[in-house]
PDB file of N, CA and C in Angstrom:
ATOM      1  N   UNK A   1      -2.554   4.590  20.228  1.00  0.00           N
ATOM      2  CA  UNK A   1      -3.147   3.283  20.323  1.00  0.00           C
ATOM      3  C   UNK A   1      -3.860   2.971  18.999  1.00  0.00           C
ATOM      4  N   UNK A   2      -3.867   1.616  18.488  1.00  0.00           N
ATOM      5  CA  UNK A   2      -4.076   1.263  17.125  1.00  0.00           C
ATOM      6  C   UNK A   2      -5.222   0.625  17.328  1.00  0.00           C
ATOM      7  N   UNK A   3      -6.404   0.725  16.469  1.00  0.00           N
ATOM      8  CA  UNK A   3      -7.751  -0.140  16.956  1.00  0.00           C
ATOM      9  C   UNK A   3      -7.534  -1.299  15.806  1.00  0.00           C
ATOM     10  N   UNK A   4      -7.929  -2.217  16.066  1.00  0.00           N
ATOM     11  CA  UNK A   4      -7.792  -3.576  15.154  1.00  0.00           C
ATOM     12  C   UNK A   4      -8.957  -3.797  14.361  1.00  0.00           C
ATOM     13  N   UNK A   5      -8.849  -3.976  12.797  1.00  0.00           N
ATOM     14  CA  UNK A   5      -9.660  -4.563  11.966  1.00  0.00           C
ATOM     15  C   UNK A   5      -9.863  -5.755  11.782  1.00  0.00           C
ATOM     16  N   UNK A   6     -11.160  -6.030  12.188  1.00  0.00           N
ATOM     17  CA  UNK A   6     -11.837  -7.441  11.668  1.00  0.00           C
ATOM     18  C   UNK A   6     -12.888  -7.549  10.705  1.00  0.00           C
ATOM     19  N   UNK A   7     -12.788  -8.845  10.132  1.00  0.00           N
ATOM     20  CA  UNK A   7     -13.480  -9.232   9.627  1.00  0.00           C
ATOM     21  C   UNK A   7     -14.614 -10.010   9.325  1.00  0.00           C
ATOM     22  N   UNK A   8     -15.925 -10.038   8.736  1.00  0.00           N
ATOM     23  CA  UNK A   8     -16.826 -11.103   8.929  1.00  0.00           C
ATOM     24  C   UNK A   8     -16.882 -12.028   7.677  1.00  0.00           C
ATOM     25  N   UNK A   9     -17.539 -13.611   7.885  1.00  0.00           N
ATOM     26  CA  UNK A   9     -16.783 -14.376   6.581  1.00  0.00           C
ATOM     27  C   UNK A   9     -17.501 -13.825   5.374  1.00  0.00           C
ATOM     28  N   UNK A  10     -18.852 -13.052   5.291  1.00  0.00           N
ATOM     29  CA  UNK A  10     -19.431 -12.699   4.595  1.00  0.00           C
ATOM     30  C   UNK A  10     -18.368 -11.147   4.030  1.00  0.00           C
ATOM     31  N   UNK A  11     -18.039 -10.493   4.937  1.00  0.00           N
ATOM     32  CA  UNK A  11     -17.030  -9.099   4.494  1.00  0.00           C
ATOM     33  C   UNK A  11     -15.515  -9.461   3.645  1.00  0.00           C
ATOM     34  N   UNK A  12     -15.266 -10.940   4.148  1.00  0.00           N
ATOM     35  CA  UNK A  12     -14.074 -11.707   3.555  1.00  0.00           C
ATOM     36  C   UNK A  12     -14.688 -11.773   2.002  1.00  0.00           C
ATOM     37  N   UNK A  13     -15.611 -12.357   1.698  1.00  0.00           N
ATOM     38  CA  UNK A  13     -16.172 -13.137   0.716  1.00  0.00           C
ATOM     39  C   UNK A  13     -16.391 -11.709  -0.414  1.00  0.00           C
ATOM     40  N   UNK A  14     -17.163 -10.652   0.306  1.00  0.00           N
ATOM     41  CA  UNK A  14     -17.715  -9.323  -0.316  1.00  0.00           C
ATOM     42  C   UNK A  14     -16.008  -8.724  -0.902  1.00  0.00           C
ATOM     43  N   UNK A  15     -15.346  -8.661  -0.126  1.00  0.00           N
ATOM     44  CA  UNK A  15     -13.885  -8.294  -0.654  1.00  0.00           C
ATOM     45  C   UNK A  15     -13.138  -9.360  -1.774  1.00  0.00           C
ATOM     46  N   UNK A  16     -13.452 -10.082  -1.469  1.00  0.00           N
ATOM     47  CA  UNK A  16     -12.997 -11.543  -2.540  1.00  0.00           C
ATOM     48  C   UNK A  16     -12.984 -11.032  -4.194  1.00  0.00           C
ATOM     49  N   UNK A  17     -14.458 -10.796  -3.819  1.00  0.00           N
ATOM     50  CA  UNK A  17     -15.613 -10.259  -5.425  1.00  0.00           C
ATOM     51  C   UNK A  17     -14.640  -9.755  -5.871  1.00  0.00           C
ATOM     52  N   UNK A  18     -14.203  -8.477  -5.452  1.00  0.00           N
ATOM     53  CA  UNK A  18     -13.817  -7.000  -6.034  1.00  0.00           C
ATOM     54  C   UNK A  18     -12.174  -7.196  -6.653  1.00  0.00           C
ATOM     55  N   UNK A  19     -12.021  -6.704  -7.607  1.00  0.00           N
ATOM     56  CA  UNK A  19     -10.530  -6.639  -8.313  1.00  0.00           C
ATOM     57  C   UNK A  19      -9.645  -6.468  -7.582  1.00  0.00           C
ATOM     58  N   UNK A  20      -8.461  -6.946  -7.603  1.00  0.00           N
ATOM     59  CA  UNK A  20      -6.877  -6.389  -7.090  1.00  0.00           C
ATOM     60  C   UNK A  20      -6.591  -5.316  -6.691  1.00  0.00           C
ATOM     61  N   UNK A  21      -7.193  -3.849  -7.668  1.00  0.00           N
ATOM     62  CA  UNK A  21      -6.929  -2.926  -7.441  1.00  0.00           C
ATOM     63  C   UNK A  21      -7.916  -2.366  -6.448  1.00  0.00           C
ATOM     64  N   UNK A  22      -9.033  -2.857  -6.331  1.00  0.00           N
ATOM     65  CA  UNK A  22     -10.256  -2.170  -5.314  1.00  0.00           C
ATOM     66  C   UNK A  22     -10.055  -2.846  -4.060  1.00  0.00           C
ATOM     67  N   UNK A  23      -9.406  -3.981  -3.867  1.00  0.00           N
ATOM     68  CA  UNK A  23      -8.805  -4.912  -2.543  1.00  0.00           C
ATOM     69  C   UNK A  23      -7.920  -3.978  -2.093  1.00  0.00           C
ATOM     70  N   UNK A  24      -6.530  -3.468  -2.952  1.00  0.00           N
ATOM     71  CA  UNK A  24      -5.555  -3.147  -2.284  1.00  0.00           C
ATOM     72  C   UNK A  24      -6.154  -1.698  -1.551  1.00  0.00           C
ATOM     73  N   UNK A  25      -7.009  -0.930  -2.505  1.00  0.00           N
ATOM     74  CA  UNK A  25      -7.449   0.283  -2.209  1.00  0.00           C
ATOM     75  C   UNK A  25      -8.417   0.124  -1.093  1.00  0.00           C
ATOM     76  N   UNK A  26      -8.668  -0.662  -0.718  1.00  0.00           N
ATOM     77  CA  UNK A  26      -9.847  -1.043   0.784  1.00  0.00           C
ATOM     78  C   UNK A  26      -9.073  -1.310   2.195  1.00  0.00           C
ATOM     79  N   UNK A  27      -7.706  -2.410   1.455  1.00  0.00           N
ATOM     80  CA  UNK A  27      -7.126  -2.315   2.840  1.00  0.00           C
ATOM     81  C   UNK A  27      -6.226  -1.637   3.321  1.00  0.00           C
ATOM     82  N   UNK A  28      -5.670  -0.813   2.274  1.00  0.00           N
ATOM     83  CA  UNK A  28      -4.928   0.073   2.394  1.00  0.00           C
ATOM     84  C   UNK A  28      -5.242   1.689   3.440  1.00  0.00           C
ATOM     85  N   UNK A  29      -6.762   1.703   3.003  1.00  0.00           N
ATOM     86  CA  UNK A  29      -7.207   2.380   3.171  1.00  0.00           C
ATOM     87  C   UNK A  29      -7.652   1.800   5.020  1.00  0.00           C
ATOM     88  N   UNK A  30      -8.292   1.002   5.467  1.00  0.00           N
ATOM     89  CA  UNK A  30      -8.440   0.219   6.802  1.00  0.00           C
ATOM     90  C   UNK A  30      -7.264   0.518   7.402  1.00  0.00           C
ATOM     91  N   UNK A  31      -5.972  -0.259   7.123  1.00  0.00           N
ATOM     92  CA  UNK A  31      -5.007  -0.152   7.313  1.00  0.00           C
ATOM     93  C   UNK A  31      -3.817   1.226   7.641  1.00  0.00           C
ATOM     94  N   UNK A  32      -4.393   1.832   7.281  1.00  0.00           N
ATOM     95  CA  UNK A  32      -3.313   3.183   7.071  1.00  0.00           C
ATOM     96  C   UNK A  32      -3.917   4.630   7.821  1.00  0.00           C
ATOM     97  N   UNK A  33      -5.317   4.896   7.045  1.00  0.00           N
ATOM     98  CA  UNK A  33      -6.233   5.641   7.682  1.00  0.00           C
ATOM     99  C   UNK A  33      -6.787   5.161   9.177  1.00  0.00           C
ATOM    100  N   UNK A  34      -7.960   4.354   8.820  1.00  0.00           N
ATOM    101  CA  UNK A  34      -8.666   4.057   9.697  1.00  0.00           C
ATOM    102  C   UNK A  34      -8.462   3.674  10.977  1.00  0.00           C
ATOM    103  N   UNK A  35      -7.251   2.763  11.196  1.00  0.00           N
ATOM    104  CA  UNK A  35      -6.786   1.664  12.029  1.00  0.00           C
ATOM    105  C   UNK A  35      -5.752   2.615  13.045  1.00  0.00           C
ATOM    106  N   UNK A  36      -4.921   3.709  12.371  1.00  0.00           N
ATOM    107  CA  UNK A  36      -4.155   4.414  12.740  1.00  0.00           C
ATOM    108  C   UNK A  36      -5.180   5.544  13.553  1.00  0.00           C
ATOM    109  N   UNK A  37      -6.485   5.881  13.173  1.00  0.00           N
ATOM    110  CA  UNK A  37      -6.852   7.047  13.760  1.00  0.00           C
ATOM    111  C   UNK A  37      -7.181   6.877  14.984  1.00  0.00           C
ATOM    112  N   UNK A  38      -7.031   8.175  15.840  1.00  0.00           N
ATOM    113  CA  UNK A  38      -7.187   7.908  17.766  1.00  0.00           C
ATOM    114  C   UNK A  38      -8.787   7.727  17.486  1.00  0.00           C
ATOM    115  N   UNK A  39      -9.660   8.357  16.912  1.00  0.00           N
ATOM    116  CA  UNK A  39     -10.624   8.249  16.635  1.00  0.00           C
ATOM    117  C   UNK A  39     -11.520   7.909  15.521  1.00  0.00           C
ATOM    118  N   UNK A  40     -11.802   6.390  14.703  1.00  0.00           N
ATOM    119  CA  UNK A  40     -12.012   6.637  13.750  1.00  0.00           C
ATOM    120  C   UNK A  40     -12.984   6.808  13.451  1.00  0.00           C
ATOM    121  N   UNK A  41     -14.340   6.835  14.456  1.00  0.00           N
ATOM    122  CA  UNK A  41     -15.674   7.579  13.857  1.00  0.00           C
ATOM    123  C   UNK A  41     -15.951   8.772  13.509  1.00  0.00           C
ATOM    124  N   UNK A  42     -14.855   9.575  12.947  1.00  0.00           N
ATOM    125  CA  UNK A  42     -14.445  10.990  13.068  1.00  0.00           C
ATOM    126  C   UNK A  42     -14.620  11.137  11.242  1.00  0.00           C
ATOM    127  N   UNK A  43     -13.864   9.240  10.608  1.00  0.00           N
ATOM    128  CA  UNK A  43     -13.848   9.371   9.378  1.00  0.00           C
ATOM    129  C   UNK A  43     -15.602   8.604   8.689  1.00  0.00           C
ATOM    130  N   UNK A  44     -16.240   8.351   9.960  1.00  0.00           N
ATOM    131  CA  UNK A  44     -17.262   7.055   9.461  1.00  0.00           C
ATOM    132  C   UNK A  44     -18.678   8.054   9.399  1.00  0.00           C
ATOM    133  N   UNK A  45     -20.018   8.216   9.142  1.00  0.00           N
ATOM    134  CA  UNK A  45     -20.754   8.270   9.022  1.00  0.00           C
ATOM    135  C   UNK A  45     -21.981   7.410   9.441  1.00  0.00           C
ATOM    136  N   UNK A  46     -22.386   7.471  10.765  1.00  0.00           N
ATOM    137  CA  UNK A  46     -23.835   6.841  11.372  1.00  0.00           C
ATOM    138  C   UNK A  46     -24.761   6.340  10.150  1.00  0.00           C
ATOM    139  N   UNK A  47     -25.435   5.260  10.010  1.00  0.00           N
ATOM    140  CA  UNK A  47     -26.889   4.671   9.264  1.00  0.00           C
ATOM    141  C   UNK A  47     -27.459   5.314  10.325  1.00  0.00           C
ATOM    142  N   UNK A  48     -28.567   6.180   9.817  1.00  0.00           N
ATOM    143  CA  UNK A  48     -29.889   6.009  10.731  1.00  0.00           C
ATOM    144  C   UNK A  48     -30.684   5.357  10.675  1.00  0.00           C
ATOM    145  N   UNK A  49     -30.993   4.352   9.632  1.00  0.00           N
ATOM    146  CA  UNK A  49     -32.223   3.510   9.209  1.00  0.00           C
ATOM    147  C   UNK A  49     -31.910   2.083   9.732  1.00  0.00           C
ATOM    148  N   UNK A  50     -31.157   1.973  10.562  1.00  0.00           N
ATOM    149  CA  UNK A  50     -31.093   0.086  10.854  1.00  0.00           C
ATOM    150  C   UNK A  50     -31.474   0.622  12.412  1.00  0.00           C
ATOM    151  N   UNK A  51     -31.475  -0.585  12.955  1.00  0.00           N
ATOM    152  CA  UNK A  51     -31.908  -0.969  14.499  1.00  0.00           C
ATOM    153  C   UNK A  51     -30.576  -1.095  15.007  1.00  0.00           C
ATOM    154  N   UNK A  52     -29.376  -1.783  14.801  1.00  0.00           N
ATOM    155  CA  UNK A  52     -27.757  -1.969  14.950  1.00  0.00           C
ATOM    156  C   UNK A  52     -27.518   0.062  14.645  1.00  0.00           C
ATOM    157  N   UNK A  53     -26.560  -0.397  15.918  1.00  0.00           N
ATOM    158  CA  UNK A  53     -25.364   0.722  15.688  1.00  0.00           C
ATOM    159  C   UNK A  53     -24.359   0.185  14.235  1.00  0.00           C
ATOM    160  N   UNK A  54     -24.607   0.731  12.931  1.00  0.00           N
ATOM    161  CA  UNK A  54     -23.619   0.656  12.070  1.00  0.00           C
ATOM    162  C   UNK A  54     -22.851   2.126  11.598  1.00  0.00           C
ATOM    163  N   UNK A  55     -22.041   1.671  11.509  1.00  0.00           N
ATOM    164  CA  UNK A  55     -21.614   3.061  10.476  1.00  0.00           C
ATOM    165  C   UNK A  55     -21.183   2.398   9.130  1.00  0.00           C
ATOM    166  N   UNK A  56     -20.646   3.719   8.393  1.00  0.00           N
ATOM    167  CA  UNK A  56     -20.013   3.332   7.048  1.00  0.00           C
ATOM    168  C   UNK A  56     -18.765   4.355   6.665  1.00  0.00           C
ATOM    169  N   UNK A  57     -17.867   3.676   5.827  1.00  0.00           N
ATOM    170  CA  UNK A  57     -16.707   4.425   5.677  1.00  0.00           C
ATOM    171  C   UNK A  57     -17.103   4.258   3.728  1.00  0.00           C
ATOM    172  N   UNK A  58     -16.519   5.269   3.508  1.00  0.00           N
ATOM    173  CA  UNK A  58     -16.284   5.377   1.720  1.00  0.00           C
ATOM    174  C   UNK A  58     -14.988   5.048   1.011  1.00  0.00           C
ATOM    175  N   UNK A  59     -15.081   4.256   0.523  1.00  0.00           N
ATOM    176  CA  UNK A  59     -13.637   4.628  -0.380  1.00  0.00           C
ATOM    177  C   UNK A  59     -13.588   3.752  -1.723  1.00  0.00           C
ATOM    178  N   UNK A  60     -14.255   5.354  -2.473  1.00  0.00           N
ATOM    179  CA  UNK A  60     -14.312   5.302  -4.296  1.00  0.00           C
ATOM    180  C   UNK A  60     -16.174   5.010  -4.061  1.00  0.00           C
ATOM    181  N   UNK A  61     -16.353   3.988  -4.936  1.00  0.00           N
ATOM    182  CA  UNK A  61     -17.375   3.872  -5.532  1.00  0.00           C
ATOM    183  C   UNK A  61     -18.382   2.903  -3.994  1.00  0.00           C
ATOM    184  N   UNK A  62     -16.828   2.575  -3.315  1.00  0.00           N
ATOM    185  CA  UNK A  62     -17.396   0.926  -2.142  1.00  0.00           C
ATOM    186  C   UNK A  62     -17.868   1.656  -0.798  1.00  0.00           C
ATOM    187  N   UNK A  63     -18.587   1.282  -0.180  1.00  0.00           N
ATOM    188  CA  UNK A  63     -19.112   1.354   0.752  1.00  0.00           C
ATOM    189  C   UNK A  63     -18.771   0.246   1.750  1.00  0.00           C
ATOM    190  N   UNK A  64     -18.209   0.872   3.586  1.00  0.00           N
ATOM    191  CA  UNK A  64     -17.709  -0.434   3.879  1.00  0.00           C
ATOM    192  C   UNK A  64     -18.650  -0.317   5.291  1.00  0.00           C
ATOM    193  N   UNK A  65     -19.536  -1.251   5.918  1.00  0.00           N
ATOM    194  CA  UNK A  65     -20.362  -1.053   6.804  1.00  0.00           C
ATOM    195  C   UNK A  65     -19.492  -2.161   7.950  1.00  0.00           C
ATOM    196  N   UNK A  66     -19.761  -1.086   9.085  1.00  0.00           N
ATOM    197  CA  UNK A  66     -18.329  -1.567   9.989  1.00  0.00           C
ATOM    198  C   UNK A  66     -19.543  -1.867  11.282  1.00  0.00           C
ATOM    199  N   UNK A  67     -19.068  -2.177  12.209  1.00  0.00           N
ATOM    200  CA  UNK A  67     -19.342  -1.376  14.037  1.00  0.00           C
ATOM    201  C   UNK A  67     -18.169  -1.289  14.536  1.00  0.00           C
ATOM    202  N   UNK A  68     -18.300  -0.575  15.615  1.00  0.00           N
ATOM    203  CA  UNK A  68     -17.201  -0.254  16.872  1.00  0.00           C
ATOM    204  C   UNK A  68     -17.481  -0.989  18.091  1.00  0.00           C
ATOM    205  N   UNK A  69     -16.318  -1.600  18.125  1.00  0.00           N
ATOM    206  CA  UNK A  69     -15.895  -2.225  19.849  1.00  0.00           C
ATOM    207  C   UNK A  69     -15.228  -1.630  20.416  1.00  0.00           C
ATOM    208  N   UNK A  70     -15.865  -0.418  21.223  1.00  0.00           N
ATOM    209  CA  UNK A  70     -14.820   0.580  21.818  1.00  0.00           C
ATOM    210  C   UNK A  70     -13.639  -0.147  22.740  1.00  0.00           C
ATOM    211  N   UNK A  71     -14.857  -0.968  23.588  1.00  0.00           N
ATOM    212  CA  UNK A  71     -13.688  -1.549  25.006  1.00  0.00           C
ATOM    213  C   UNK A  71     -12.658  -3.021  24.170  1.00  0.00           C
ATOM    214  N   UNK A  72     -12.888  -3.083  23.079  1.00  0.00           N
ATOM    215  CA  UNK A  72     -11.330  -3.928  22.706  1.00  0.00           C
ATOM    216  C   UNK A  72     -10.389  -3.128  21.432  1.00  0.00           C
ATOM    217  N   UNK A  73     -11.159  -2.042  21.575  1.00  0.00           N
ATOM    218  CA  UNK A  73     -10.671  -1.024  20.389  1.00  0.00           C
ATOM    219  C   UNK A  73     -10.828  -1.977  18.721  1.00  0.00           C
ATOM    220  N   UNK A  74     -11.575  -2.363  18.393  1.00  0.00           N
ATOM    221  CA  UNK A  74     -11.840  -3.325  17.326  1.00  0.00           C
ATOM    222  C   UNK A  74     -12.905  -2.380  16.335  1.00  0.00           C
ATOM    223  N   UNK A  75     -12.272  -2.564  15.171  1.00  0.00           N
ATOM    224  CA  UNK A  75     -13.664  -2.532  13.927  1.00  0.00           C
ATOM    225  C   UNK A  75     -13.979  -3.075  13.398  1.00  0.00           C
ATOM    226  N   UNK A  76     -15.119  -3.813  13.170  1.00  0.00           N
ATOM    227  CA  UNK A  76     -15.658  -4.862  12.971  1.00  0.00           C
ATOM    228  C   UNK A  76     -16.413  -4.833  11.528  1.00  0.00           C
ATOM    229  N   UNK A  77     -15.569  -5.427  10.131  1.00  0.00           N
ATOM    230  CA  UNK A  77     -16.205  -5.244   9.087  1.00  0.00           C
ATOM    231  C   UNK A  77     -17.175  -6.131   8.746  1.00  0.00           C
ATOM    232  N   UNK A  78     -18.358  -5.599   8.610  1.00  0.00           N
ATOM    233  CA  UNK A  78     -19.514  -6.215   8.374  1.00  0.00           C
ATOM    234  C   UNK A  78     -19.714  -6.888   6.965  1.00  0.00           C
ATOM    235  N   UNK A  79     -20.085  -5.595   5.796  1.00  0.00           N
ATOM    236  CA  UNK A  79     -20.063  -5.792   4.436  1.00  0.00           C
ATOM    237  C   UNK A  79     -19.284  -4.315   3.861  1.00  0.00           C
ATOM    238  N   UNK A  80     -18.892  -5.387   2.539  1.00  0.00           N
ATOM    239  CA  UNK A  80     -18.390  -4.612   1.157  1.00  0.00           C
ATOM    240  C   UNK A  80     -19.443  -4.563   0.511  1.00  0.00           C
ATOM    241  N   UNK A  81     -19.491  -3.679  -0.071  1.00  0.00           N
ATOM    242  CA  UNK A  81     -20.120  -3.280  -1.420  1.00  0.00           C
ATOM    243  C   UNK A  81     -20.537  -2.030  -2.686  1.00  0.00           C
ATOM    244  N   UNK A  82     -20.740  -2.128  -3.707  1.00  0.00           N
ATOM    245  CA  UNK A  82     -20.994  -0.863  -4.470  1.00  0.00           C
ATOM    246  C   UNK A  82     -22.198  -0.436  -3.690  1.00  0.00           C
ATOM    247  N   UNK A  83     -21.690   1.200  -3.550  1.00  0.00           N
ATOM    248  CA  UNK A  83     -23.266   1.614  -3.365  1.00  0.00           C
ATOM    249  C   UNK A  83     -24.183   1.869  -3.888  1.00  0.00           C
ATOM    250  N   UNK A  84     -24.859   1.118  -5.010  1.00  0.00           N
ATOM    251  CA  UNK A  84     -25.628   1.406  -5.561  1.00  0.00           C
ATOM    252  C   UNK A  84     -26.484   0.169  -5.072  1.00  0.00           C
ATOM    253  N   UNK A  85     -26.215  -0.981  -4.301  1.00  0.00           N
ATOM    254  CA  UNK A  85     -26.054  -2.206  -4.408  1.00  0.00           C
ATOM    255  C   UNK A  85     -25.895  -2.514  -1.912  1.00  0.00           C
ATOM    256  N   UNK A  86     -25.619  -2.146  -1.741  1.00  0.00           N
ATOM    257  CA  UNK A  86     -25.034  -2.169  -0.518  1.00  0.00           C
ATOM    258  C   UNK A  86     -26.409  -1.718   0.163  1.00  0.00           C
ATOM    259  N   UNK A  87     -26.687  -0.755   0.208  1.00  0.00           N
ATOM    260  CA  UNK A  87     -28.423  -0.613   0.919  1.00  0.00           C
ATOM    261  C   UNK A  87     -29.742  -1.148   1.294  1.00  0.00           C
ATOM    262  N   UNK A  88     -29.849  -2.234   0.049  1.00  0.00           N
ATOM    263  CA  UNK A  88     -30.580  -2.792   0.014  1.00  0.00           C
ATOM    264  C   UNK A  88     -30.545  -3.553   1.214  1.00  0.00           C
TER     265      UNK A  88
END
């Protein structure tokens, strides 16, 4: 079973920013990894510091802050961003 990636217009916009090559490498990565796994909080990492259930996935330098909709099997992309930059 395949869980579905979504998007928020702000996560649209945060992906916009980023070059060709860091786009293809984000959805590729959603797409192939993530979306395919029976489980993908297996690849994500819990925030402990927010009040929201978030997690975050890595890939390269970007940081991608998601949630889980277990009962429609959905991941829900919140924000893109460098992490140097994304925490705040």
């Amino acid at each position: 079973m395949r869980w579905k990636v979504e998007f928020t217009p702000r996560s649209r916009k945060d992906l916009q920013r980023l070059s060709i090559q860091d786009q293809r490498r984000i959805v590729n990565f959603l797409s192939q990894r993530v979306s395919a796994h029976p489980d993908p909080r297996a690849l994500a990492k819990r925030l402990a510091a927010t009040d929201e259930e978030l997690w975050r996935f890595r890939v390269g330098d970007y940081r991608l802050m998601v949630q889980f909709h277990e009962g429609r099997l959905t991941i829900l992309v919140i924000a893109i961003g460098n992490r140097r930059d994304i925490y705040r």
